[in-house]
Protein backbone atom coordinates (compact mmCIF):
# COMPACT_ATOMS: atom_id res chain seq x y z
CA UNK A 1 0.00 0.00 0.00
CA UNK A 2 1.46 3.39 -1.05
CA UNK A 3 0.99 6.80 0.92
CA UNK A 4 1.44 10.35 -0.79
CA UNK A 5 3.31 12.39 1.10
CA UNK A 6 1.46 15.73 1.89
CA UNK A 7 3.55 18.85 2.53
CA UNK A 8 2.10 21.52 4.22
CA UNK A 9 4.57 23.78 4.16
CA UNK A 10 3.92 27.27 2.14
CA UNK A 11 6.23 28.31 -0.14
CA UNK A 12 5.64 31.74 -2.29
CA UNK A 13 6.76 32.52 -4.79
CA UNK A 14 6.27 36.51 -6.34
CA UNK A 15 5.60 37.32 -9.72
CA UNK A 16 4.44 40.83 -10.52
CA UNK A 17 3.23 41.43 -14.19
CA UNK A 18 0.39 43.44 -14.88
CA UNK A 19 -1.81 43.64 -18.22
CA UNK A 20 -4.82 45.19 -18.90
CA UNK A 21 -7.45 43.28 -20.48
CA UNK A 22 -11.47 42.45 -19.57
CA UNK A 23 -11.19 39.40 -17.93
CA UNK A 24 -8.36 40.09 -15.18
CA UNK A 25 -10.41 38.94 -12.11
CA UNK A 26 -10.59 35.71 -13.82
CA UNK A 27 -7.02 34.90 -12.54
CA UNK A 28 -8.59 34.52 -8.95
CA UNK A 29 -10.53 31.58 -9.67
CA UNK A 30 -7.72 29.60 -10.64
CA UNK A 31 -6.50 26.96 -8.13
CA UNK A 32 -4.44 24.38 -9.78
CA UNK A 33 -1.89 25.06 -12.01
CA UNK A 34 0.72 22.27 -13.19
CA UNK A 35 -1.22 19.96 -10.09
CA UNK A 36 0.14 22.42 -7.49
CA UNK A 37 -2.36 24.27 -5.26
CA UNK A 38 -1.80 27.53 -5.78
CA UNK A 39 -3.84 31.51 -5.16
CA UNK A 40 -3.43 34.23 -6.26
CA UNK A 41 -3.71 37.53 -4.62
CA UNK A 42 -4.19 41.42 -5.38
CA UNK A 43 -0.79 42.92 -4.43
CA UNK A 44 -0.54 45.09 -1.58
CA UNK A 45 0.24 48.90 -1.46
CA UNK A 46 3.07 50.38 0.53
CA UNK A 47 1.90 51.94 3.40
CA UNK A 48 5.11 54.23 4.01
CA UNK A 49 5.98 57.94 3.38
CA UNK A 50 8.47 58.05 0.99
CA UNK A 51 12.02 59.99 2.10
CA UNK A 52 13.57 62.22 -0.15
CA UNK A 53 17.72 61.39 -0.69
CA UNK A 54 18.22 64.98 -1.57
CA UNK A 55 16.52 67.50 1.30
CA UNK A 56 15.68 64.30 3.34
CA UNK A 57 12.20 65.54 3.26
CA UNK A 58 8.67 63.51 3.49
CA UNK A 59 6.57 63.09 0.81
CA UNK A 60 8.44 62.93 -2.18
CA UNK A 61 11.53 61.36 -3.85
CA UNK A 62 14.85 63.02 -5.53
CA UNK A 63 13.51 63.11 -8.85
CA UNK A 64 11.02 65.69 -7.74
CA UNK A 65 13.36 67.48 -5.39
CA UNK A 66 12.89 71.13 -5.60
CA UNK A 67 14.78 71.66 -2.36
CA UNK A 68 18.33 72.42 -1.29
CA UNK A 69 20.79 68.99 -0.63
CA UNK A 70 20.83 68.25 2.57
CA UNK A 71 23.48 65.99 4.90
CA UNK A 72 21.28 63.13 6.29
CA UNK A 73 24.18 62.59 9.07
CA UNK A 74 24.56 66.12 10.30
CA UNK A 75 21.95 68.53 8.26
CA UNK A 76 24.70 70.11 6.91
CA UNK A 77 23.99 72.25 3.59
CA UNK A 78 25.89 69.38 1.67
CA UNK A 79 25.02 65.56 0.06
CA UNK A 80 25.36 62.62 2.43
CA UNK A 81 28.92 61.49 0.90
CA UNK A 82 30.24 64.69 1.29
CA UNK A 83 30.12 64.43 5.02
């Protein structure tokens, strides 16, 4: 008599693609794919407030830095590397 051996263990794997077409909440109702149990998910959104590398700022990234460069060590009037 032969037994399968059942693993419970989760792996993940991440693949991010997106397309746009009509039928994209199809992809949810797909289980199985190559006999592997598998789900799919709707990604998540970040939930933090990006830092500027520039000004060191909230709210917005270097490349839409209208501010002066700014030492994230000391303040100083001057980049990071500088320091």
């Amino acid at each position: 008599m032969e037994h399968a051996i059942q693993s419970h263990k989760k792996t993940t794997t991440y693949v991010s693609h997106r397309i746009k077409t009509s039928n994209n909440k199809e992809i949810y109702s797909i289980n199985y794919l190559l006999q592997c149990k598998i789900m799919f998910e709707q990604s998540y959104s970040k939930k933090e407030i990006p830092q500027c590398t520039k000004c060191q700022r909230y709210g917005h990234t270097k490349n839409f830095c209208n501010h002066k460069v700014s030492c994230v060590k000391c303040a100083g009037n001057y980049a990071t590397d500088k320091c």
